[in-house]
Protein backbone atom coordinates (compact mmCIF):
# COMPACT_ATOMS: atom_id res chain seq x y z
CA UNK A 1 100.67 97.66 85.65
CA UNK A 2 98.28 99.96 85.90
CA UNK A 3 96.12 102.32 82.87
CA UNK A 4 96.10 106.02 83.06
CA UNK A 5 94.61 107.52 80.26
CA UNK A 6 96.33 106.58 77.46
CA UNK A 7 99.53 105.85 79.97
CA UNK A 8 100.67 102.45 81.29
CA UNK A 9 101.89 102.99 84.98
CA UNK A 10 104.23 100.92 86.60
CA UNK A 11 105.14 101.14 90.12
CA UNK A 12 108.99 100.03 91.14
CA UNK A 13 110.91 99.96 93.36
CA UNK A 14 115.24 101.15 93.09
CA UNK A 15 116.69 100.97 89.83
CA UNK A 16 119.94 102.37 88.25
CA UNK A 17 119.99 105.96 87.98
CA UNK A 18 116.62 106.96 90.01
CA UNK A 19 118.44 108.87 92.69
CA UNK A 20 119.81 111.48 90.20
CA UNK A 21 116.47 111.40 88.71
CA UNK A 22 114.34 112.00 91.92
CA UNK A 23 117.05 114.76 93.10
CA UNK A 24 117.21 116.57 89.56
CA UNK A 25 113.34 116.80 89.53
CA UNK A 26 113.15 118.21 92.44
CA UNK A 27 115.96 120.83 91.94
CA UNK A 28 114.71 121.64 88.56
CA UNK A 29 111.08 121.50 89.64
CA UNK A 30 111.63 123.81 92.73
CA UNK A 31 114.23 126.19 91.20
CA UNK A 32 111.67 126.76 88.67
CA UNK A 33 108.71 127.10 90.39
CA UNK A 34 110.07 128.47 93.62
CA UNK A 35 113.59 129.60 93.36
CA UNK A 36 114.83 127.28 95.57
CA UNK A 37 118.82 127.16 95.23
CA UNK A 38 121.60 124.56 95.40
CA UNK A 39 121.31 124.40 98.94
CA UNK A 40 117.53 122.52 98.81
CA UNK A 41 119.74 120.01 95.34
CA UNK A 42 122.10 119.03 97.41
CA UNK A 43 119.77 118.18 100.75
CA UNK A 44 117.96 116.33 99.00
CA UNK A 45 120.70 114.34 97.18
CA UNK A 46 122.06 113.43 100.35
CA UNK A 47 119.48 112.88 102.31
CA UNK A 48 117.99 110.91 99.44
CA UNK A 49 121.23 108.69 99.27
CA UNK A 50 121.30 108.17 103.36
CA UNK A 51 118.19 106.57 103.10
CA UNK A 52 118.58 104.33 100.34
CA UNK A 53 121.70 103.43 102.17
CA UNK A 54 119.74 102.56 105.38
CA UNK A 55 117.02 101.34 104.15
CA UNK A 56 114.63 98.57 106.01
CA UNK A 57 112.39 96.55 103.95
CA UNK A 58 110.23 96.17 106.84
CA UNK A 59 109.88 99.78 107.82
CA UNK A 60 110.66 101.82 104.81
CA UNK A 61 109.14 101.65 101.22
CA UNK A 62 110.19 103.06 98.25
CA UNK A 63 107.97 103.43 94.92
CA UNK A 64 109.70 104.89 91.74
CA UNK A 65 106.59 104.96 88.88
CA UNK A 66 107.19 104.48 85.22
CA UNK A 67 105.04 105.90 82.38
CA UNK A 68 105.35 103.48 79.39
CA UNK A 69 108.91 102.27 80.68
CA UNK A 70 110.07 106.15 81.53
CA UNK A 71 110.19 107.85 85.14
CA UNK A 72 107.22 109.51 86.30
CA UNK A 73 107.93 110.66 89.67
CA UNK A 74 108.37 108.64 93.50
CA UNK A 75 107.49 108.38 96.96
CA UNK A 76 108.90 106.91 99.88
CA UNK A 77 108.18 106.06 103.37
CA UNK A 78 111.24 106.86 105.77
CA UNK A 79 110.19 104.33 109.22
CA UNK A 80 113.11 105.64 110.99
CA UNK A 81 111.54 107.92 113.39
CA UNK A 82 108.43 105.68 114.23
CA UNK A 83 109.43 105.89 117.89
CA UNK A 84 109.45 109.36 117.93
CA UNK A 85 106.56 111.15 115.40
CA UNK A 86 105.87 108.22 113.17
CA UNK A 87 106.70 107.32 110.07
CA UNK A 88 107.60 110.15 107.53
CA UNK A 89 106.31 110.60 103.65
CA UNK A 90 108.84 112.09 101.83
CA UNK A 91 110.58 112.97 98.28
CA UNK A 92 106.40 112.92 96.88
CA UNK A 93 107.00 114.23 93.11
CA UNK A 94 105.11 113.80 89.69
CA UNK A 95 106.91 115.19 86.30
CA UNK A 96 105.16 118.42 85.64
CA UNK A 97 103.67 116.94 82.33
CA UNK A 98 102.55 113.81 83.86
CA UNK A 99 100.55 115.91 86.70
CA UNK A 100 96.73 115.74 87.08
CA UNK A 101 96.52 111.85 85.38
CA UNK A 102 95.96 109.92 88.92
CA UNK A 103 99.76 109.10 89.24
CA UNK A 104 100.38 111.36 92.80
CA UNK A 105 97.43 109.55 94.04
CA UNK A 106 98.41 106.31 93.21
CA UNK A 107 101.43 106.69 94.83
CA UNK A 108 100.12 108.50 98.20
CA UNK A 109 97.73 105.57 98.34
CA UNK A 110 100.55 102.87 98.17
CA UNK A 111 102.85 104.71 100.09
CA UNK A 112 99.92 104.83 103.04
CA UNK A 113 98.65 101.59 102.15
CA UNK A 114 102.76 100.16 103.27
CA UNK A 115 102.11 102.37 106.47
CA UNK A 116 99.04 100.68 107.69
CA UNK A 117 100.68 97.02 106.52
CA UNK A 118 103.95 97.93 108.53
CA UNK A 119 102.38 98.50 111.51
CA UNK A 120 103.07 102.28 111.42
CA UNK A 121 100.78 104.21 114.13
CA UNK A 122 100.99 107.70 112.42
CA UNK A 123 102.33 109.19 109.26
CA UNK A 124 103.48 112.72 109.04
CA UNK A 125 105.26 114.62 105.79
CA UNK A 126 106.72 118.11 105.52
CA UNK A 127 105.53 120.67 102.56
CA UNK A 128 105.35 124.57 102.66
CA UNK A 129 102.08 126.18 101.62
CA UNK A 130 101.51 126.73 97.41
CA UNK A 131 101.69 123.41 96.78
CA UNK A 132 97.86 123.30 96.75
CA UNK A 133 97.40 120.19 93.89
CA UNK A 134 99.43 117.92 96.64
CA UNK A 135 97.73 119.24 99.57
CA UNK A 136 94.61 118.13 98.27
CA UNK A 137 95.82 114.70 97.69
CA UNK A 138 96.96 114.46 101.07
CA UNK A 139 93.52 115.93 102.49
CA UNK A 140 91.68 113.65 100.25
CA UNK A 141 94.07 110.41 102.07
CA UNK A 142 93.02 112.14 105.36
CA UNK A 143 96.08 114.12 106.50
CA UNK A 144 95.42 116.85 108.49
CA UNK A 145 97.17 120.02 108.91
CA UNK A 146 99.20 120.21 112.20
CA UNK A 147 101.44 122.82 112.20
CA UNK A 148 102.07 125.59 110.00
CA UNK A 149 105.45 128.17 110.33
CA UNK A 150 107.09 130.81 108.66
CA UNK A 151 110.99 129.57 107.45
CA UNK A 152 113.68 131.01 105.16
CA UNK A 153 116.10 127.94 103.94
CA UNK A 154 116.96 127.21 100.43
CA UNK A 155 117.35 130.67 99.59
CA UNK A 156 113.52 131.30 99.54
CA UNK A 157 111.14 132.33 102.26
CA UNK A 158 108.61 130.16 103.18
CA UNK A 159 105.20 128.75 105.38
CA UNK A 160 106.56 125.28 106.20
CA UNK A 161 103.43 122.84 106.75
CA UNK A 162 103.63 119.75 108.89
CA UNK A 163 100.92 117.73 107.86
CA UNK A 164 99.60 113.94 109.51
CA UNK A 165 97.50 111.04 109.51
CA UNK A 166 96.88 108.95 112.49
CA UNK A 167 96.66 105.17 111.41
């Protein structure tokens, strides 16, 4: 367990319940923030759900983290396209109040930490530019902005970013 601030942060893996919690942060958290609809809730919720139902210890990591025993936002590492663009960050979230206390970068360090251990040549991660707090974590890990498009889905227009780190 590790000490932020005043906060005792615990990393986990699955428990009970954490799949509705990672996919009603992110639909709350994106709704609000940028009016994302039902269409980005329920992609997430099932995409979420394939890959816990897939999932390969060996290849794919999961990290759910705990603030004094409550849930404080995730990460995961999807390994299922390493023979095609590498292994893929994805569902990176921190509860709005819980942001800026080392948590995110905890996480993104683990998460590419498992990558490197693995045996993963490259990681990669999708985002859309405005997201500028995670961006810098992901600079400050060594990702490097690859692509960069213009996309409408979820009812919102976007610049979709493709961002990766060679390993």
């Amino acid at each position: 367990m590790k000490k932020i601030g005043t906060n005792n942060v615990e990393l986990t893996g699955y428990f009970p319940g954490v799949l509705g919690k990672i996919t009603e942060l992110h639909a709350v958290y994106y709704h609000e923030h940028w009016g994302f609809d039902i269409s980005f809730e329920t992609q997430v919720g099932m995409e979420l759900c394939e890959f816990m139902r897939r999932f390969r210890q060996e290849t794919d990591g999961f990290w759910a983290a705990l603030v004094d025993g409550s849930f404080a936002g995730v990460v995961a590492i999807d390994g299922n396209q390493e023979d095609g663009e590498g292994a893929r960050l994805r569902w990176f979230i921190v509860e709005p109040d819980l942001q800026s206390l080392g948590i995110g970068r905890t996480l993104i360090r683990t998460a590419v930490e498992f990558c490197r251990k693995a045996g993963h040549k490259q990681v990669f991660l999708w985002t859309f530019r405005g997201l500028d707090p995670a961006r810098l974590l992901y600079e400050r890990e060594g990702f490097c902005l690859a692509e960069e498009h213009d996309a409408e889905q979820w009812g919102a227009r976007i610049q979709e970013q493709k961002f990766v780190l060679p390993l």
